[in-house]
N, C-alpha and C. Protein backbone atom coordinates (compact mmCIF):
# COMPACT_ATOMS: atom_id res chain seq x y z
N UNK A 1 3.29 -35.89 -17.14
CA UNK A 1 3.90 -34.89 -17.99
C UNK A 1 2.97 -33.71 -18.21
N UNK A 2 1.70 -34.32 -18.33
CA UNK A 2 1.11 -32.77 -18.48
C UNK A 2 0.35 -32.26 -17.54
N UNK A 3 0.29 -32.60 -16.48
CA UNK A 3 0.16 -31.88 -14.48
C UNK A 3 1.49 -31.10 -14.89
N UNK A 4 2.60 -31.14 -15.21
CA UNK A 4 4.05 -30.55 -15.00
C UNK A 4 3.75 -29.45 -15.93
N UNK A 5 3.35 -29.71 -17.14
CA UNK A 5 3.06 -28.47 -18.31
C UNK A 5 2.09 -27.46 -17.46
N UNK A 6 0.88 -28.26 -17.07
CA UNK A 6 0.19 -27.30 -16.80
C UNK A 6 0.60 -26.71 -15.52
N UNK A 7 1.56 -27.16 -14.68
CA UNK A 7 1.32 -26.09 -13.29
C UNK A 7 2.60 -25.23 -14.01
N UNK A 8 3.46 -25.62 -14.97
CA UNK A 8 4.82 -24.26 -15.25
C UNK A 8 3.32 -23.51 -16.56
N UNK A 9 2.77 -23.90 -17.02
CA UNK A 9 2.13 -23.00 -17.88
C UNK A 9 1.02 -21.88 -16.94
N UNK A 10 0.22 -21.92 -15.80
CA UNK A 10 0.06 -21.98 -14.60
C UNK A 10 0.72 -20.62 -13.91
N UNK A 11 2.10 -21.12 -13.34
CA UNK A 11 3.18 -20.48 -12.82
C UNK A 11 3.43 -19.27 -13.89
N UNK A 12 4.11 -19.18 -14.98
CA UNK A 12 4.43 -18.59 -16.25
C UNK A 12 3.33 -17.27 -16.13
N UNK A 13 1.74 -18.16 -16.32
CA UNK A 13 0.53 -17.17 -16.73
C UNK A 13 0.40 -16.07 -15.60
N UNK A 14 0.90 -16.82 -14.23
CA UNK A 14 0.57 -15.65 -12.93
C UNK A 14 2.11 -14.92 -13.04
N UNK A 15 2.98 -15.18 -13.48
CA UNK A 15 4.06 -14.08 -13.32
C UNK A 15 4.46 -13.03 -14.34
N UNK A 16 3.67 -13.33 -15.22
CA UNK A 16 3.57 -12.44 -16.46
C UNK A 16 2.41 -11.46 -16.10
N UNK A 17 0.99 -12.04 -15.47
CA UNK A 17 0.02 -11.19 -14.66
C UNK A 17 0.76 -10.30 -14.18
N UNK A 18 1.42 -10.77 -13.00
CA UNK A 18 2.02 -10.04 -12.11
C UNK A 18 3.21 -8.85 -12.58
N UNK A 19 3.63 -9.57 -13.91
CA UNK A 19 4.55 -8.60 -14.09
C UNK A 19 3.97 -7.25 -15.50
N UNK A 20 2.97 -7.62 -15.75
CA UNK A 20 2.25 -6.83 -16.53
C UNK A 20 1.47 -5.58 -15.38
N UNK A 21 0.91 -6.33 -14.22
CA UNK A 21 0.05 -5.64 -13.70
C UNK A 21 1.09 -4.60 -12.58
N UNK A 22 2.25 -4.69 -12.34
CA UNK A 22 3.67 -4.05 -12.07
C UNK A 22 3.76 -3.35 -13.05
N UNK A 23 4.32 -3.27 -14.28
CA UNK A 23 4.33 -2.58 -15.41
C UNK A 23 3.15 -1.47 -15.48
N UNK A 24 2.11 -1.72 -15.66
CA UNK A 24 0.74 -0.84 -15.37
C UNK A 24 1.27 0.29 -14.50
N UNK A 25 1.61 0.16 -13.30
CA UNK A 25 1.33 0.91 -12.02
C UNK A 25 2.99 1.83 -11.96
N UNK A 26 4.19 1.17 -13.00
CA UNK A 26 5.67 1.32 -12.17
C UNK A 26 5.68 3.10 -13.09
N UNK A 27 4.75 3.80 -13.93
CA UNK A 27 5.10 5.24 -14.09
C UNK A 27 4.46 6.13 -12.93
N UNK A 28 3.64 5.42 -12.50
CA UNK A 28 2.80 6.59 -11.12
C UNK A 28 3.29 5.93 -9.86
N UNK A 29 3.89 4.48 -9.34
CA UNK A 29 4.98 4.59 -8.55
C UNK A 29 6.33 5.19 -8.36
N UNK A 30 7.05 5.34 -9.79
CA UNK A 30 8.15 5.60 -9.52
C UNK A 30 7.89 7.03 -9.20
N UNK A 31 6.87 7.68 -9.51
CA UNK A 31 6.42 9.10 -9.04
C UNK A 31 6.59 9.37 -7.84
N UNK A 32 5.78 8.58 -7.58
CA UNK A 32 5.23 8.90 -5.98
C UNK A 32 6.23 8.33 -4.93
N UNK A 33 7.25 7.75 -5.30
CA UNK A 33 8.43 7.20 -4.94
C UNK A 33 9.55 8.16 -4.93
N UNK A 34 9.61 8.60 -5.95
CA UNK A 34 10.35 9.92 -5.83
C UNK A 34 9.99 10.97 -4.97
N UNK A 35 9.16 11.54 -4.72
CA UNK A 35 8.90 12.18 -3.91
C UNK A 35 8.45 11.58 -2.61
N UNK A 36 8.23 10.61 -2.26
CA UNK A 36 8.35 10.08 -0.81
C UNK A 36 9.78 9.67 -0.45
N UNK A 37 10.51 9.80 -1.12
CA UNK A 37 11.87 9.26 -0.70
C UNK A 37 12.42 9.54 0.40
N UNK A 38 12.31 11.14 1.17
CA UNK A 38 12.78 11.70 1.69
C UNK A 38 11.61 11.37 3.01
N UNK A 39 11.69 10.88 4.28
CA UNK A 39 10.66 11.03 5.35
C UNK A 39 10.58 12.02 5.80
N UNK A 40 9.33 12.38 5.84
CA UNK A 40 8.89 13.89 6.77
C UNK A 40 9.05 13.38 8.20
N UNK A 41 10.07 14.84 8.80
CA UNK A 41 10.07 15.09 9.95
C UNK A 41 9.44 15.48 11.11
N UNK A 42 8.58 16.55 10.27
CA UNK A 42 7.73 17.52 10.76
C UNK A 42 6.53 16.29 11.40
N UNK A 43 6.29 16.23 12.87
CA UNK A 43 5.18 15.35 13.08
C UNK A 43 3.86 15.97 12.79
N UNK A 44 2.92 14.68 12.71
CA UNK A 44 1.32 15.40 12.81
C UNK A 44 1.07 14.74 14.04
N UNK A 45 0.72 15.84 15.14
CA UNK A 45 0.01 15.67 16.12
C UNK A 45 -1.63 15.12 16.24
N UNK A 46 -2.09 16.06 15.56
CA UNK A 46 -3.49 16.47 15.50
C UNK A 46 -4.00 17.47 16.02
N UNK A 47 -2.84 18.34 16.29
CA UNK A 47 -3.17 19.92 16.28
C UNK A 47 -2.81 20.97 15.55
N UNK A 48 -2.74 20.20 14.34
CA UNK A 48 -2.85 20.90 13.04
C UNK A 48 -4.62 21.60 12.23
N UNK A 49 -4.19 22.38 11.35
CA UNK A 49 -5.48 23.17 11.26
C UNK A 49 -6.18 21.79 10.28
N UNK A 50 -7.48 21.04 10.88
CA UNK A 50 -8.23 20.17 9.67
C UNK A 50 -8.45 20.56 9.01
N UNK A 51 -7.66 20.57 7.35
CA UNK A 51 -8.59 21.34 6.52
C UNK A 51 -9.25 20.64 5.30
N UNK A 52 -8.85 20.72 4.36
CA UNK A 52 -9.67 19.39 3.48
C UNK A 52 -9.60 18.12 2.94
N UNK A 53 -10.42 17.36 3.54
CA UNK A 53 -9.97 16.19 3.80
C UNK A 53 -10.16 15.23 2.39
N UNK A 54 -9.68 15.97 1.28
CA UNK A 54 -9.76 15.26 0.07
C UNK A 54 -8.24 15.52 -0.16
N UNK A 55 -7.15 15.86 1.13
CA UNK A 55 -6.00 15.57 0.68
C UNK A 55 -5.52 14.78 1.77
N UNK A 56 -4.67 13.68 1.08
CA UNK A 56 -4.37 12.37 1.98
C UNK A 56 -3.60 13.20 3.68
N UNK A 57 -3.17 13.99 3.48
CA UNK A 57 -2.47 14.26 4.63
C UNK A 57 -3.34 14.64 5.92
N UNK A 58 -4.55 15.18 5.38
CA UNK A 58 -5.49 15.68 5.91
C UNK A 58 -6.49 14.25 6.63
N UNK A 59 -6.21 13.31 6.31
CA UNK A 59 -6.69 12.29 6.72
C UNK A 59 -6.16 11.78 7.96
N UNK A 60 -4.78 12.15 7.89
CA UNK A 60 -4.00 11.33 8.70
C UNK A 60 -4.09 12.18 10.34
N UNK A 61 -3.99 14.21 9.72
CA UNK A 61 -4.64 14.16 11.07
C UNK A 61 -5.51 14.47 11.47
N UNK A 62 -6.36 13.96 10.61
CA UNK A 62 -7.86 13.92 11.51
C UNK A 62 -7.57 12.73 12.27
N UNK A 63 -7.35 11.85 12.05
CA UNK A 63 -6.79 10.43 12.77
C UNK A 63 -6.63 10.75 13.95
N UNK A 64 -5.46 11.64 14.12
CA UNK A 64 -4.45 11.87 15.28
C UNK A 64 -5.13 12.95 16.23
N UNK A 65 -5.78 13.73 15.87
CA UNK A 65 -6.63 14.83 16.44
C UNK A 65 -8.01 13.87 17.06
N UNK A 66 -8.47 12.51 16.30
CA UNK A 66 -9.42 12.42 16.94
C UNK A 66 -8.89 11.15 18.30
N UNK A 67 -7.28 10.94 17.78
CA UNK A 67 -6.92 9.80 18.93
C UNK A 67 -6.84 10.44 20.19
N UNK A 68 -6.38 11.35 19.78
CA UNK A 68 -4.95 12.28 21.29
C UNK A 68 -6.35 13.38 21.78
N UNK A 69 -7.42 13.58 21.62
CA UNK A 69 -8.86 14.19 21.44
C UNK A 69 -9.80 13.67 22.45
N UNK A 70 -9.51 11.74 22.43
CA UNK A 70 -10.32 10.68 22.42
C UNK A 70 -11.80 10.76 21.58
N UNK A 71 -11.95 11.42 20.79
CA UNK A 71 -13.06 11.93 20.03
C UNK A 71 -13.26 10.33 19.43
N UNK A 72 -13.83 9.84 20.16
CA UNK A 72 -14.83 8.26 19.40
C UNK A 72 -15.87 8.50 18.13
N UNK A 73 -16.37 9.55 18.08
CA UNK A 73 -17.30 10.18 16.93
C UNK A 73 -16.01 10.84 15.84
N UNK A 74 -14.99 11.15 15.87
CA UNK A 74 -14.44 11.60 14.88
C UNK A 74 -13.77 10.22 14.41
N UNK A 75 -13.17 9.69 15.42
CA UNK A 75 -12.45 8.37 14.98
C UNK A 75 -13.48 7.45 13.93
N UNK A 76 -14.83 7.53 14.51
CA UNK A 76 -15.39 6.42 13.37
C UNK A 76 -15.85 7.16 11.90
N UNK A 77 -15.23 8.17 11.85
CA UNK A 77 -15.89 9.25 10.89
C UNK A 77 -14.43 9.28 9.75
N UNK A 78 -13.12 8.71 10.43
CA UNK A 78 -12.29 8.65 9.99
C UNK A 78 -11.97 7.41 9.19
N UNK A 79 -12.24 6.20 9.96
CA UNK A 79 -12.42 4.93 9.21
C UNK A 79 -13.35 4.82 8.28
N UNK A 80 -13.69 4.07 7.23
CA UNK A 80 -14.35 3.78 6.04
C UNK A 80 -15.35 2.62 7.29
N UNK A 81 -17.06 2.74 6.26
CA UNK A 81 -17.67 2.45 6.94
C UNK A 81 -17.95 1.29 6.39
N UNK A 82 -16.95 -0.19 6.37
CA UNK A 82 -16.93 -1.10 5.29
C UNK A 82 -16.25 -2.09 5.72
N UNK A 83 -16.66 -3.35 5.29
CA UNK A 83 -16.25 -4.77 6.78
C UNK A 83 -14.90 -5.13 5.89
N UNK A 84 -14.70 -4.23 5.06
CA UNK A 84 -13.08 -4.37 4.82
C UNK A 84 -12.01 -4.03 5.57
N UNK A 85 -12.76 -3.38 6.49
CA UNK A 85 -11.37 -2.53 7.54
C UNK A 85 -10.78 -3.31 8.13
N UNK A 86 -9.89 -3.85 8.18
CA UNK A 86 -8.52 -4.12 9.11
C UNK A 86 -7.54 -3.62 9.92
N UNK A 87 -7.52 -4.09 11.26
CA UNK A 87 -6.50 -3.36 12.21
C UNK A 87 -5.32 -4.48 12.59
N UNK A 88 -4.35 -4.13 12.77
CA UNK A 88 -3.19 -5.31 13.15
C UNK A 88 -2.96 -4.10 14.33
N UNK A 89 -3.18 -4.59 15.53
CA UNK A 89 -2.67 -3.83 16.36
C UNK A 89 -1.60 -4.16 17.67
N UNK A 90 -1.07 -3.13 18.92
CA UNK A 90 -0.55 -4.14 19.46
C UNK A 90 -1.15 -4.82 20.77
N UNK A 91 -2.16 -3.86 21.03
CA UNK A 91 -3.69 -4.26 21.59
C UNK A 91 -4.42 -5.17 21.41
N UNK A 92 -4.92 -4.66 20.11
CA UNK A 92 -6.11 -5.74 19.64
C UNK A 92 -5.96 -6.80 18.92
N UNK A 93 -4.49 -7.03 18.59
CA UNK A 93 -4.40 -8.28 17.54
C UNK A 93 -5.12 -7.81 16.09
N UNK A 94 -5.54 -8.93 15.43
CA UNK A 94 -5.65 -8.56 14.12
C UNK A 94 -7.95 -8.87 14.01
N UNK A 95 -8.22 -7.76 13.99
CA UNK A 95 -9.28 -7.14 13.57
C UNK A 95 -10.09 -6.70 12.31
N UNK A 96 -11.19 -7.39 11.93
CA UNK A 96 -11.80 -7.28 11.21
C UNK A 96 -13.15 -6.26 11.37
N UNK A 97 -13.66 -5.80 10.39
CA UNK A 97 -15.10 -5.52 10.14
C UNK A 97 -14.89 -3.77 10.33
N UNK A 98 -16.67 -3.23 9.97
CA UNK A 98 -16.49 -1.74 10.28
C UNK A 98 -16.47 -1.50 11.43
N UNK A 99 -16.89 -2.32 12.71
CA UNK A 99 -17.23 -1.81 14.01
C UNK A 99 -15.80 -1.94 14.88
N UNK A 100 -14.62 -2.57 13.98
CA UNK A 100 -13.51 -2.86 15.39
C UNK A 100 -12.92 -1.43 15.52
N UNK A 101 -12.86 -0.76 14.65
CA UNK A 101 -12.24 0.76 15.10
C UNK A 101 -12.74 1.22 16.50
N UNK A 102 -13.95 1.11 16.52
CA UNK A 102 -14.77 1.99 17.64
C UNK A 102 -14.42 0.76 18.98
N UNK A 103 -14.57 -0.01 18.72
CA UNK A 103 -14.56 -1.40 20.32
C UNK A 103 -13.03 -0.68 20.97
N UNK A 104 -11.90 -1.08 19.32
CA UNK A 104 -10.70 -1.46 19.75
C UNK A 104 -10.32 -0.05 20.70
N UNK A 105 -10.57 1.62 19.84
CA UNK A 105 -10.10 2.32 20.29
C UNK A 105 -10.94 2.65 21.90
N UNK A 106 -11.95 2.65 22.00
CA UNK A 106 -13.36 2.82 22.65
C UNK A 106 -12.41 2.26 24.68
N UNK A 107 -11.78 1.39 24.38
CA UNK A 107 -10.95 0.43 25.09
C UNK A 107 -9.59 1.35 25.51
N UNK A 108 -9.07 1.55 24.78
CA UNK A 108 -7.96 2.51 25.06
C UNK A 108 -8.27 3.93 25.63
N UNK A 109 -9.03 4.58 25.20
CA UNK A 109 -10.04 5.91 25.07
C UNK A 109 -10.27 6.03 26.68
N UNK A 110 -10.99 4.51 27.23
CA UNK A 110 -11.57 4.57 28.66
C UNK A 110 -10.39 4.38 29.45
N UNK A 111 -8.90 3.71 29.16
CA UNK A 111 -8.14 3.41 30.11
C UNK A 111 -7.22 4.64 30.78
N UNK A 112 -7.29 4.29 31.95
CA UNK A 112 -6.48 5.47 32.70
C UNK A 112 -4.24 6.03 31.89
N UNK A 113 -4.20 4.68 31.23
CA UNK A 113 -2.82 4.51 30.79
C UNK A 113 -2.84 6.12 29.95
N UNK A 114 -3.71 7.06 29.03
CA UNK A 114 -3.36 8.14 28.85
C UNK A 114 -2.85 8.07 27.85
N UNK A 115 -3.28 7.59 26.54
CA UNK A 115 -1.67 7.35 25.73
C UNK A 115 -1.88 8.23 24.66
N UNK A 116 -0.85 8.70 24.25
CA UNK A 116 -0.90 10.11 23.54
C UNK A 116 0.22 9.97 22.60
N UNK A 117 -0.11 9.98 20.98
CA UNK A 117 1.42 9.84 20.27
C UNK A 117 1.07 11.01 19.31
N UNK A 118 2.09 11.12 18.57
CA UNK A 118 2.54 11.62 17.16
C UNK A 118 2.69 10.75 16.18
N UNK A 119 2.37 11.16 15.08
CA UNK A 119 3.44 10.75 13.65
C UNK A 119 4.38 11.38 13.59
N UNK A 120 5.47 10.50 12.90
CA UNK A 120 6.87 11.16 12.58
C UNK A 120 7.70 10.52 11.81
N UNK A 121 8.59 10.64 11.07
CA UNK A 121 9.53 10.09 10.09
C UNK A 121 8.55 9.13 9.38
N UNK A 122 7.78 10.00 8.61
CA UNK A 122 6.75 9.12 7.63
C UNK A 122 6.95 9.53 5.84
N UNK A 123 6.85 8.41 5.12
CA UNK A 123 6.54 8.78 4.02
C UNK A 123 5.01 8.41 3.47
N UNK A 124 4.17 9.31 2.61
CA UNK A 124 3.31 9.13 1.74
C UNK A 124 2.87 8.32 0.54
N UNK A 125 2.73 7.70 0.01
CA UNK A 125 2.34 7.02 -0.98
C UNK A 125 1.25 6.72 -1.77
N UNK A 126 1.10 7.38 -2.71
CA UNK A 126 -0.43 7.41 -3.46
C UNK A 126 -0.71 6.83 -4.74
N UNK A 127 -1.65 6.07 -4.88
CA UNK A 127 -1.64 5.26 -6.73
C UNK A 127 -3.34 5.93 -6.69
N UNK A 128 -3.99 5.69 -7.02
CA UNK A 128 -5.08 6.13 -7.67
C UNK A 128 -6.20 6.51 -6.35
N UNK A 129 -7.03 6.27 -5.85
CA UNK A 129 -7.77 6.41 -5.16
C UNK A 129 -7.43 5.69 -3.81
N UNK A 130 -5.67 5.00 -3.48
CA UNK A 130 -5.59 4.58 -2.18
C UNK A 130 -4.31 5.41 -2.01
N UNK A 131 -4.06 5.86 -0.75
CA UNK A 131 -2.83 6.48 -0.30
C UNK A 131 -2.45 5.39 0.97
N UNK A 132 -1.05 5.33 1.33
CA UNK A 132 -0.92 4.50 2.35
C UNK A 132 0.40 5.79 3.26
N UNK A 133 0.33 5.42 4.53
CA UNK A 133 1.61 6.45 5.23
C UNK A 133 2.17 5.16 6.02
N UNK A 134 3.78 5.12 5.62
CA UNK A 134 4.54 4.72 6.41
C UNK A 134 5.25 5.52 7.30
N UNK A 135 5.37 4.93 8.44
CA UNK A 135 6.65 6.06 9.85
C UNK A 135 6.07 5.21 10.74
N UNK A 136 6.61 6.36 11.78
CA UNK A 136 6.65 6.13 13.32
C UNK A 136 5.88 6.69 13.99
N UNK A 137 5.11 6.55 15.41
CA UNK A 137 4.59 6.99 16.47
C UNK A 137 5.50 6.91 17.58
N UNK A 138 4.84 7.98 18.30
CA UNK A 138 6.33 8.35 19.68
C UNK A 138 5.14 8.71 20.24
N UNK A 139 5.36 9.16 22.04
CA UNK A 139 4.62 9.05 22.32
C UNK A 139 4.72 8.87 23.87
N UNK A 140 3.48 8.99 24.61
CA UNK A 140 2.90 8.57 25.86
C UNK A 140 2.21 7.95 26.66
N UNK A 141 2.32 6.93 27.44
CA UNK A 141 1.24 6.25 28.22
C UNK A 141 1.63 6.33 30.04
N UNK A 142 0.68 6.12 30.53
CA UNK A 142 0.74 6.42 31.88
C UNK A 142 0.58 4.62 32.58
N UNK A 143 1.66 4.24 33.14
CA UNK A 143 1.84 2.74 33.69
C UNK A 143 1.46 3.41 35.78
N UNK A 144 0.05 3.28 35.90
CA UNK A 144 0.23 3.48 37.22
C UNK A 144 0.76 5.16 37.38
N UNK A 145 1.52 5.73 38.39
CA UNK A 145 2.06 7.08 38.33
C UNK A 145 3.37 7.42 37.02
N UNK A 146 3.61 6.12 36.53
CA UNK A 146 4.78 6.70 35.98
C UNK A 146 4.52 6.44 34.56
N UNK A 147 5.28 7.86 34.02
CA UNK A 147 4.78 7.96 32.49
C UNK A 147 5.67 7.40 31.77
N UNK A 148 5.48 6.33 30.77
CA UNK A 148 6.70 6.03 30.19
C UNK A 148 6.51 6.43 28.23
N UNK A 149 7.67 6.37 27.68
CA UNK A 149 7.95 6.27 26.78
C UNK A 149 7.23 5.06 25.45
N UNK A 150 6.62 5.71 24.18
CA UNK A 150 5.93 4.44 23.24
C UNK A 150 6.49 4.66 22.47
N UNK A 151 7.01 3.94 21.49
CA UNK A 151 7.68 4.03 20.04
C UNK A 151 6.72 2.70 18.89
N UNK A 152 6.48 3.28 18.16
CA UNK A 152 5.61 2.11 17.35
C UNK A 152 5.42 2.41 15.78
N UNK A 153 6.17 1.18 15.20
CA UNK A 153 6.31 1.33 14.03
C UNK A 153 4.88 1.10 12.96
N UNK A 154 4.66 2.32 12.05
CA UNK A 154 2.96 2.63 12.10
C UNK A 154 2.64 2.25 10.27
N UNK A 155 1.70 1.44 9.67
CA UNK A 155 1.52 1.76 8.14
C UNK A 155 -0.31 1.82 8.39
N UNK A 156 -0.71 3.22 7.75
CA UNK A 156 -1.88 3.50 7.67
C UNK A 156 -2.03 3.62 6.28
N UNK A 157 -3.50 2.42 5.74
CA UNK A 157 -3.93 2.46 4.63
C UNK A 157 -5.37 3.66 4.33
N UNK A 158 -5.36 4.51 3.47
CA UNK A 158 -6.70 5.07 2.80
C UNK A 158 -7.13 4.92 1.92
N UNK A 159 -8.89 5.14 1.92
CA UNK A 159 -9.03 4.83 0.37
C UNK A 159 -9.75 6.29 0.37
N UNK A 160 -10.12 6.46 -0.99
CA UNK A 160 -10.83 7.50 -1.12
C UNK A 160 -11.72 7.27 -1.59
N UNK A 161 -12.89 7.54 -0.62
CA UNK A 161 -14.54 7.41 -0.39
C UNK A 161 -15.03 8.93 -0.65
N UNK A 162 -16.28 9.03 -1.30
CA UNK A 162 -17.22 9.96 -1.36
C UNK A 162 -16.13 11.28 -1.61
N UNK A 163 -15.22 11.18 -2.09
CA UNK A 163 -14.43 12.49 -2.04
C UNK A 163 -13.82 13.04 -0.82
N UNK A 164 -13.47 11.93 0.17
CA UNK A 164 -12.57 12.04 1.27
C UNK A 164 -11.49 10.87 1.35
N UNK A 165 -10.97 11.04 2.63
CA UNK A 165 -9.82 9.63 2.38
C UNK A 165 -10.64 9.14 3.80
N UNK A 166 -10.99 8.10 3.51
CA UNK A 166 -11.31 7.15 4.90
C UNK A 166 -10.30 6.14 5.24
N UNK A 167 -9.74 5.87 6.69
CA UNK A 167 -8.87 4.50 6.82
C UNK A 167 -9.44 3.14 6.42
N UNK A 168 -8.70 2.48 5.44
CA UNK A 168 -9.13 0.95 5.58
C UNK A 168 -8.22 0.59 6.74
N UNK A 169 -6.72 0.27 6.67
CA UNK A 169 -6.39 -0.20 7.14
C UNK A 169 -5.03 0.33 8.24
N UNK A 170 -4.98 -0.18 9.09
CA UNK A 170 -3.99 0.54 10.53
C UNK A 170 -3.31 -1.05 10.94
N UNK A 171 -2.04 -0.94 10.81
CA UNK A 171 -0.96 -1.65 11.37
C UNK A 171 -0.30 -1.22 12.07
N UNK A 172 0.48 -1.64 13.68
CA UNK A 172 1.06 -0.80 14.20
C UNK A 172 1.98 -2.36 14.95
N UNK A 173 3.48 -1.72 14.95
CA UNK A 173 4.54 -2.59 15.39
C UNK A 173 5.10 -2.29 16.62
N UNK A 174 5.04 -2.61 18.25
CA UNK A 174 6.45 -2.50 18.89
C UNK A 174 6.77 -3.56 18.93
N UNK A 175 8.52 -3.20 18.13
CA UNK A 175 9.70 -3.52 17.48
C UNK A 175 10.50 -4.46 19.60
N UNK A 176 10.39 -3.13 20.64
CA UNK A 176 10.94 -3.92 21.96
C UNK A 176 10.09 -4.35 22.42
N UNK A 177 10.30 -6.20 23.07
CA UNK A 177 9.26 -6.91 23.49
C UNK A 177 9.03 -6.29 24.89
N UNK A 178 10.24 -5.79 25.57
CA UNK A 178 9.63 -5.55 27.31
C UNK A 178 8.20 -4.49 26.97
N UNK A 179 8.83 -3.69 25.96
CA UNK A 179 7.67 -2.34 25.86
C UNK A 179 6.53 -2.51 25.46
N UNK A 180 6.29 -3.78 24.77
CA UNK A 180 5.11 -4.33 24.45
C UNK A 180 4.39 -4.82 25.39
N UNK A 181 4.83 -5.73 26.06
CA UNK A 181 4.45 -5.97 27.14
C UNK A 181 3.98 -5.16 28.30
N UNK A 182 5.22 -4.43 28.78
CA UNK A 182 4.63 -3.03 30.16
C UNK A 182 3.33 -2.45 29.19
N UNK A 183 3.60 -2.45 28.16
CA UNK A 183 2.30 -1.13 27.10
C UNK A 183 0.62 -2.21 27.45
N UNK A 184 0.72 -3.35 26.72
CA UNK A 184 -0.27 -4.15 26.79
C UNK A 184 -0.84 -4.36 28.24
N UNK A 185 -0.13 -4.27 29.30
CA UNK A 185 -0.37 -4.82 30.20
C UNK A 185 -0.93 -3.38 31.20
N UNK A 186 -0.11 -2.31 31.13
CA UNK A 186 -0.86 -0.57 31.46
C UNK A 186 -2.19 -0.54 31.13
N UNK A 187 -2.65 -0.86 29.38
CA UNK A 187 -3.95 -0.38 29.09
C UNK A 187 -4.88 -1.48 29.33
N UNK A 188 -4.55 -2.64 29.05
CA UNK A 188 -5.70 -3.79 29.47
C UNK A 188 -5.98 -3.77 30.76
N UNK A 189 -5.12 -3.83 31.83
CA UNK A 189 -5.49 -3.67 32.93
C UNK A 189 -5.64 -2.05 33.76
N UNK A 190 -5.60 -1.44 33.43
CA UNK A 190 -6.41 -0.39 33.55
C UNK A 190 -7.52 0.09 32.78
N UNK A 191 -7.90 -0.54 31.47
CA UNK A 191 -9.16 -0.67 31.11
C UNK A 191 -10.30 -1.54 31.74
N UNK A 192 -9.29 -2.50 32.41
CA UNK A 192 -10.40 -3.32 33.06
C UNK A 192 -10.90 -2.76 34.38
N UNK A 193 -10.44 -2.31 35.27
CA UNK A 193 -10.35 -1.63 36.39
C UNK A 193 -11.42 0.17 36.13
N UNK A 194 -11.75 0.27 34.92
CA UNK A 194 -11.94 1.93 34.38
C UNK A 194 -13.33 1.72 34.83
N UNK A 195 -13.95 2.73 35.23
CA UNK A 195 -15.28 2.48 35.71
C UNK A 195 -16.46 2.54 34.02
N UNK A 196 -17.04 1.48 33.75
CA UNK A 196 -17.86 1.53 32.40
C UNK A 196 -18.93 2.57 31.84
């Protein structure tokens, strides 16, 4: 009888947490909710003007300017330099520490596949010192002579470091398995084949 008290007293104490610590956050979500409601159209390439990167947007394309760039020195300048970083990718699988940014992209960067995207149909989201962007990437890779089509469903986490936004974290989804596959199979094996 009282294992039963204590795991509903237990249960009770974490959903009242939870719903207190919801409560806390739901006047500067429903904010920032409101105004992300609508997805931006307008893509970021990364040939937009960089300008200061103490605004979340400005983060995102430095990102993209240093992918589609291959700039390996901007890319690690973009991630947070902190073994919190996480990548879920459709490459690299799921990645830990400060150094997988540089391996994972470093890999793609050398392969002949070419792959070149945008952001697009993204919304923003900001609570205190983390911003996160949900959307899409579109896009290019080179399979051999023929260029095909990437679509990949994208959530990039920031935090804000030293008075910039650095990436913690990069998730990226293809949603069609053939395209995952032809995609995975373009850059690994033409990374392997890339002269070192």
């Amino acid at each position: 009888m009282s294992a039963t008290l204590s795991r509903r007293s237990l249960t009770n104490s974490a959903m009242f947490g939870l719903a207190a610590h919801l409560a806390a956050f739901s006047l500067p979500m429903a904010a920032v909710n409101a105004q992300a409601m609508k997805p931006i159209q307008e893509p970021i390439t990364g040939n937009e003007e960089l300008g200061d990167l103490s605004q979340p947007q400005q983060g995102l394309v430095q990102f993209y300017r240093a992918f589609n760039s291959r700039d390996l020195k901007m890319l690690d300048d973009n991630f947070a330099h902190s073994d919190g970083v996480a990548i879920d990718n459709p490459l690299g699988g799921i990645r830990r520490g400060a150094d997988e940014p540089h391996k994972m992209y470093e890999g793609v960067f050398k392969s002949p596949a070419d792959v070149h995207v945008e952001f697009w149909d993204y919304t923003i989201h900001r609570v205190g010192d983390v911003f996160w962007a949900v959307g899409r990437e579109r896009g290019t890779y080179h399979d051999g002579e023929i260029v095909k089509n990437l679509n990949v469903r994208t959530t990039r986490i920031f935090q804000l470091i030293d008075g910039r936004w650095r990436q913690m974290h990069h998730h990226g989804s293809i949603e069609d398995a053939a395209l995952l596959g032809e995609y995975q199979n373009a850059v690994r094996s033409a990374s392997s084949k890339a002269p070192k």
